[in-house]
Protein backbone atom coordinates (compact mmCIF):
# COMPACT_ATOMS: atom_id res chain seq x y z
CA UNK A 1 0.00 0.00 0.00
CA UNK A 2 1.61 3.17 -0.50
CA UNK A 3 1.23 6.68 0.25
CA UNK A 4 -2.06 8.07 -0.95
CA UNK A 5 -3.36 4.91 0.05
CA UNK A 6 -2.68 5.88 3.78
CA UNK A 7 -4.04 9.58 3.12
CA UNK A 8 -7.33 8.16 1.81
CA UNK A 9 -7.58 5.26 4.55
CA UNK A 10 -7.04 8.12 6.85
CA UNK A 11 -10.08 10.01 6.15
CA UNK A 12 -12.29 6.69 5.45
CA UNK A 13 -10.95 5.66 9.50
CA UNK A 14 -12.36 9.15 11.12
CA UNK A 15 -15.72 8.84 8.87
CA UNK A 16 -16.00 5.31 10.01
CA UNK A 17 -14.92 6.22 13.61
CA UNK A 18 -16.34 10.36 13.97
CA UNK A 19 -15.81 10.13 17.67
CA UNK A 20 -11.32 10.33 17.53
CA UNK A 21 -11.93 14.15 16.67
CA UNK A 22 -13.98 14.68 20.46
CA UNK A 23 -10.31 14.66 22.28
CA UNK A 24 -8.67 17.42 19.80
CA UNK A 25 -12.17 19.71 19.94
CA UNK A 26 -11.87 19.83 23.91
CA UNK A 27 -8.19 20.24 23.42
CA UNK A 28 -8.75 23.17 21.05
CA UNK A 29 -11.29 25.03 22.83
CA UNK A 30 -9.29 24.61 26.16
CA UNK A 31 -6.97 26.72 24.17
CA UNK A 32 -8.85 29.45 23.30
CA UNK A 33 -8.61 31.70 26.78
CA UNK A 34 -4.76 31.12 25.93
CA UNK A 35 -5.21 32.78 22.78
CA UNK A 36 -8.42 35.45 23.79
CA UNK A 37 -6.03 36.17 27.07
CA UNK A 38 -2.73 36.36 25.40
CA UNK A 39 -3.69 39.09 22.88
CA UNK A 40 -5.37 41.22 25.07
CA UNK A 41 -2.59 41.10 27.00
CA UNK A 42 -0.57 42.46 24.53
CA UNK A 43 -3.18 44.91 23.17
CA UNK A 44 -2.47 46.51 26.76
CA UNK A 45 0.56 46.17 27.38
CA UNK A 46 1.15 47.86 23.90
CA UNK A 47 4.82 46.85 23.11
CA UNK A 48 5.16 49.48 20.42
CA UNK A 49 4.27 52.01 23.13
CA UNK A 50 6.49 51.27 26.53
CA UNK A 51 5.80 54.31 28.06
CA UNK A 52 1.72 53.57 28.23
CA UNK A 53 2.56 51.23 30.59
CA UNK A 54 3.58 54.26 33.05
CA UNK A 55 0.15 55.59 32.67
CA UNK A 56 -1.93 52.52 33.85
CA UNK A 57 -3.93 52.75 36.97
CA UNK A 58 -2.96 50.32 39.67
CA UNK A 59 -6.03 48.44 39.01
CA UNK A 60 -5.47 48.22 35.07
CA UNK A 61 -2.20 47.26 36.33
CA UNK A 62 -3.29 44.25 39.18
CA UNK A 63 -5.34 43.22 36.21
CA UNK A 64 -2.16 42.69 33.68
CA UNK A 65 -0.61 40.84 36.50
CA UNK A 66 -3.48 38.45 36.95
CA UNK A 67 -3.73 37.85 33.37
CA UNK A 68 -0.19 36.92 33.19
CA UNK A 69 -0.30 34.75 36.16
CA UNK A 70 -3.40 32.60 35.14
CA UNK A 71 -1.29 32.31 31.42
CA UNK A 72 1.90 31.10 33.03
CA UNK A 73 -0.06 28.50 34.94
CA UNK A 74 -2.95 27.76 31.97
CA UNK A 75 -1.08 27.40 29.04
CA UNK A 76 1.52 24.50 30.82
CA UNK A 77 -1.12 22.44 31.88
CA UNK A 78 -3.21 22.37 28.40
CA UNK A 79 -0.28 21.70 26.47
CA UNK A 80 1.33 19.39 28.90
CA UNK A 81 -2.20 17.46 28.43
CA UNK A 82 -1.96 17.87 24.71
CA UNK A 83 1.30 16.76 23.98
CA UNK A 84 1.98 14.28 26.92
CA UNK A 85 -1.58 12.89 27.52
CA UNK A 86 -3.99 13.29 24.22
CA UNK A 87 -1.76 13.16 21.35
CA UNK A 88 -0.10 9.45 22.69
CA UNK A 89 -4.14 8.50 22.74
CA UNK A 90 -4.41 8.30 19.00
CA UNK A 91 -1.81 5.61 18.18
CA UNK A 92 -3.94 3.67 20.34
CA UNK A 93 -7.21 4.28 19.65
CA UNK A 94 -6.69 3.59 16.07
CA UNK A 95 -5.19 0.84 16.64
CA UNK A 96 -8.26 -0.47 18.42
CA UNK A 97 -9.93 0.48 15.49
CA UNK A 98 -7.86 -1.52 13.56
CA UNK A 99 -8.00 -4.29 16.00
CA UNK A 100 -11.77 -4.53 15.59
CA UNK A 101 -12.58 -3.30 19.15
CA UNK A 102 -14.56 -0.35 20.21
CA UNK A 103 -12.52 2.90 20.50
CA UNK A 104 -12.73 3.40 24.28
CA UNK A 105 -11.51 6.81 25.62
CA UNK A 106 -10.58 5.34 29.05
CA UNK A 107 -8.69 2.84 28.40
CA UNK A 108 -6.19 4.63 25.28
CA UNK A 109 -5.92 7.27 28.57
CA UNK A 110 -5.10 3.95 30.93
CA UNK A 111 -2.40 2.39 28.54
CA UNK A 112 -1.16 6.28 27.74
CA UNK A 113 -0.58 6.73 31.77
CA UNK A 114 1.19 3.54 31.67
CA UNK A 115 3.95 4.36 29.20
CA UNK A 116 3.80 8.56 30.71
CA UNK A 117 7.48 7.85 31.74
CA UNK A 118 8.52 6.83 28.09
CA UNK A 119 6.15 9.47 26.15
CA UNK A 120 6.98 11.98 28.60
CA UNK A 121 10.75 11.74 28.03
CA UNK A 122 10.76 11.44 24.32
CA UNK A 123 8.89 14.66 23.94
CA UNK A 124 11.61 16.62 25.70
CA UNK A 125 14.45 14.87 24.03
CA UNK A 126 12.64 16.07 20.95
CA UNK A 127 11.74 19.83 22.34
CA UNK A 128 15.59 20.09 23.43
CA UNK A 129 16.88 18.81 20.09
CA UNK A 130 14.18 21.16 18.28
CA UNK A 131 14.21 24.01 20.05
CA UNK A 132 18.23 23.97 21.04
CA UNK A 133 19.20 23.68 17.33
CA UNK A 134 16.44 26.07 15.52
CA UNK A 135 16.45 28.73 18.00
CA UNK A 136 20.20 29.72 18.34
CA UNK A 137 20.14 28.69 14.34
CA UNK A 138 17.25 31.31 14.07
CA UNK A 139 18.65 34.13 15.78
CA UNK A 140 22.08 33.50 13.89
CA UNK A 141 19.69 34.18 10.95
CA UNK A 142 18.30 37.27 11.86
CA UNK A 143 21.48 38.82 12.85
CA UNK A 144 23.16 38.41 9.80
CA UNK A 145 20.03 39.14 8.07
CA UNK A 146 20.29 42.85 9.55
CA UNK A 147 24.20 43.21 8.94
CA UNK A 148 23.53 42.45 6.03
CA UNK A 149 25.55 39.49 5.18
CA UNK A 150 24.22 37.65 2.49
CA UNK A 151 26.60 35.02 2.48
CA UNK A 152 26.06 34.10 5.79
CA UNK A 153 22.43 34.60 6.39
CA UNK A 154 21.99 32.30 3.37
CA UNK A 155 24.08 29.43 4.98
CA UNK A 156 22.57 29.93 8.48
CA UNK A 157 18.93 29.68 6.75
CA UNK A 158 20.38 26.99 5.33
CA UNK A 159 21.36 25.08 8.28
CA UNK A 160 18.22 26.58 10.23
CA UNK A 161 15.88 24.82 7.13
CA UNK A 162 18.16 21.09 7.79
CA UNK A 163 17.74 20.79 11.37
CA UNK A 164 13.92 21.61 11.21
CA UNK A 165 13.52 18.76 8.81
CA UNK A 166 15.75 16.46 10.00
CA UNK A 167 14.86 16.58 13.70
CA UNK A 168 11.00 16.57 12.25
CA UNK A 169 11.33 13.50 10.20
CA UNK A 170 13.61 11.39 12.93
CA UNK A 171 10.74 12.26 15.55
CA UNK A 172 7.87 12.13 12.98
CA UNK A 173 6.80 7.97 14.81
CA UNK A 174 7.64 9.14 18.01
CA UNK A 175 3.77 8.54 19.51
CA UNK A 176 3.12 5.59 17.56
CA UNK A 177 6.37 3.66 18.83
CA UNK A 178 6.07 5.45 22.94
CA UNK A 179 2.52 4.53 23.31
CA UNK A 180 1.92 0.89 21.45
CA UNK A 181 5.37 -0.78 21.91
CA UNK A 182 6.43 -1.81 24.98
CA UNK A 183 9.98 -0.41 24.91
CA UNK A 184 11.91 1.61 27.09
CA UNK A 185 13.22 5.15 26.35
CA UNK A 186 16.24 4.25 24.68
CA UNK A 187 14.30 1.47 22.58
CA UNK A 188 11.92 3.90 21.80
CA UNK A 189 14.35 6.29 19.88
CA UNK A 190 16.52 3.21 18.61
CA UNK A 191 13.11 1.97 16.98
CA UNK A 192 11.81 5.31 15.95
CA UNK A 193 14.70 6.44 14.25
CA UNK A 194 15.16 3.22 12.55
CA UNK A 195 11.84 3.14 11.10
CA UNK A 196 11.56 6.88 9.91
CA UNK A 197 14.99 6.56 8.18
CA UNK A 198 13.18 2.99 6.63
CA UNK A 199 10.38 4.95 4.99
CA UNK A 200 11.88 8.43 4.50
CA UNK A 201 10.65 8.99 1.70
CA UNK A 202 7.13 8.81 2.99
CA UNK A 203 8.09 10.32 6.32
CA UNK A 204 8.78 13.23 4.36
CA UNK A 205 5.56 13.71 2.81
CA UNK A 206 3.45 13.21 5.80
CA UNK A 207 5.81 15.94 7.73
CA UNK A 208 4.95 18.53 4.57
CA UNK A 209 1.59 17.34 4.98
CA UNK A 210 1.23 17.73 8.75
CA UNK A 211 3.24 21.60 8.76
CA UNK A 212 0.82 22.64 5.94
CA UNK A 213 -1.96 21.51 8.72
CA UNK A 214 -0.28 23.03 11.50
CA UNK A 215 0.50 26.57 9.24
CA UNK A 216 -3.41 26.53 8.11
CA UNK A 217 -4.39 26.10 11.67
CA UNK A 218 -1.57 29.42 12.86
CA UNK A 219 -3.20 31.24 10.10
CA UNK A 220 -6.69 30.89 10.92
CA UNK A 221 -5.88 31.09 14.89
CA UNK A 222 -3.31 34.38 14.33
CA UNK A 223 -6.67 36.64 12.83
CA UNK A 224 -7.90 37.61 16.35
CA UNK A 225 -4.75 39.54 16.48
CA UNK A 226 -6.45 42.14 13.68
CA UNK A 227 -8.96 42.88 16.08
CA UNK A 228 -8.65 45.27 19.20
CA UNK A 229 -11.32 44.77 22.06
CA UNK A 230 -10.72 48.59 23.26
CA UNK A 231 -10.81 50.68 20.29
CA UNK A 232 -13.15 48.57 18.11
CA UNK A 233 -15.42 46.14 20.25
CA UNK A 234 -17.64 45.14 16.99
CA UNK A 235 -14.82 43.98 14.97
CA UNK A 236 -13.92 42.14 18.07
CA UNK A 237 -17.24 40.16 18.30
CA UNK A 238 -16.79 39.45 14.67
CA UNK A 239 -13.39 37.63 14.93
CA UNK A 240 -14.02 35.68 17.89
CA UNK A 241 -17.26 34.65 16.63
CA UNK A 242 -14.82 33.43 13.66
CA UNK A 243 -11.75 32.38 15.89
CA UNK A 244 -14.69 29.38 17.56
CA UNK A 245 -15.72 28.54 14.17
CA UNK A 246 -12.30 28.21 13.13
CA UNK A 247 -11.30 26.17 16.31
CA UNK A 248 -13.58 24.07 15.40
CA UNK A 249 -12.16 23.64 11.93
CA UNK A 250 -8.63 23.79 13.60
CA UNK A 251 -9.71 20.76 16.00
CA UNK A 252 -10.54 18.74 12.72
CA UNK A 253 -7.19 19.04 10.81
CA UNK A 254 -4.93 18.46 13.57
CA UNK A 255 -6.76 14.93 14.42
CA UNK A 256 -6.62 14.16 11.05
CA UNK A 257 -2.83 14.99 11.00
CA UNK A 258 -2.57 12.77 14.08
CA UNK A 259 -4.93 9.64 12.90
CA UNK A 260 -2.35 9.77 9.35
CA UNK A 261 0.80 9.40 11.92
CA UNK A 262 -0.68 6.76 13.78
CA UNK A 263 -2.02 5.07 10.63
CA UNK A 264 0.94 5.53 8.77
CA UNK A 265 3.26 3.57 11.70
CA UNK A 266 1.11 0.84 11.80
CA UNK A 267 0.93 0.31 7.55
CA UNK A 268 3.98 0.70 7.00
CA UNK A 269 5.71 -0.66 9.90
CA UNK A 270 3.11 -3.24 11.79
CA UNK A 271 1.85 -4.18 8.29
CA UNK A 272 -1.99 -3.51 9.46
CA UNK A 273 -4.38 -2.92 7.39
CA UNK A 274 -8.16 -2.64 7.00
């Protein structure tokens, strides 16, 4: 079976089985005071403008704080959940699917908390790897970007555009393998590794496949930045009246783009099939 074949079994499995999308629409409204919160925030704090600051009233100003607070707390716990709890659920419940049994919400969460030590770690090997190679390689770019040097900012974007997609398509398995084998952390790498760098080629496509998901879903999330809930309250109401529908939209491409990874490990590694 190859590619497209996984792509179209993909959408057939979440027409078949509606209910896998319920985790990633809680998920994605959970997110929206994160987003509602966070540009507000910055609406007030009006970074183009440091000296407004100066001129809040201590009450504009205890409210800043609390806003700030309840973010730094919030946003943790909702993507810890997402990343360490829900998205390890999906290997699992399609491979119930596959398995013939009913997709059971309770016990993908039971087998996820059982393997939380080996999901858990992978994802911060892959955050430090990600984030300790694209960061530094970003900022590189950006600063020889405004010197001016071609040369270099052309080899730094270079390098930048490399470790994005490398680091992508080594992790790309990395639920599939930490929730349904039984391995320990280092098996868990040693066999994810192994079996992106066995199917690269397709690896590759599903991680274009899954950014062009993830930039749709930025795009459609980053529009409640064009409104301003001081100055204009009714174009306000109009974009978050669009930023729920769009959630809602957003909550339906991202499980798709984690039903293909699951699916994908267990074609073209497990050998299942419908």
């Amino acid at each position: 079976m190859g590619f497209a074949n996984v792509l179209v079994e993909s959408f057939v499995l979440l027409k078949k089985c509606p209910k896998l999308f319920i985790p990633k629409i809680l998920i994605s409204f959970l997110m929206l005071p994160i987003i509602v919160l966070t540009t507000m925030f910055l609406i007030d704090l009006n970074l183009l403008s440091p000296d407004a600051i100066l001129s809040k009233t201590p009450v504009e100003l205890n409210l800043l704080i609390l806003q700030l607070l309840f973010l730094l707390i919030y946003t943790p716990l909702v993507y810890f959940t997402d990343y360490v709890l829900v998205n390890p659920m999906y290997p699992v419940m399609v491979e119930q699917f596959y398995n013939k049994k009913k997709v059971n919400f309770r016990q993908s969460f039971q087998i996820v908390l059982k393997h939380f030590g080996t999901i858990f770690s992978s994802v911060i090997i892959f955050s430090i790897l990600f984030f300790g190679s694209t960061v530094p390689l970003g900022f590189l770019t950006l600063t020889f970007l405004q010197d001016g040097n071609d040369l270099m900012f052309y080899i730094s974007a270079f390098m930048m555009f490399i470790a994005f997609f490398v680091i992508l398509l080594l992790f790309y398995l990395l639920y599939p393998v930490s929730s349904i084998e039984k391995l320990n952390i280092s098996g868990t790498l040693k066999k994810m590794v192994k079996s992106s760098l066995k199917h690269k080629s397709d690896v590759l496509k599903a991680v274009i496949i899954s950014l062009l998901v993830s930039g749709l879903s930025f795009v459609f999330s980053s529009q409640v930045l064009l409104s301003d809930p001081v100055s204009n309250l009714g174009l306000t109401l109009i974009f978050f009246s669009l930023l729920i529908i769009t959630r809602f939209l957003i909550a339906i491409f991202i499980t798709y783009q984690y039903v293909l990874n699951a699916v994908f490990y267990l074609h073209f590694q497990k050998r299942v099939f419908f």
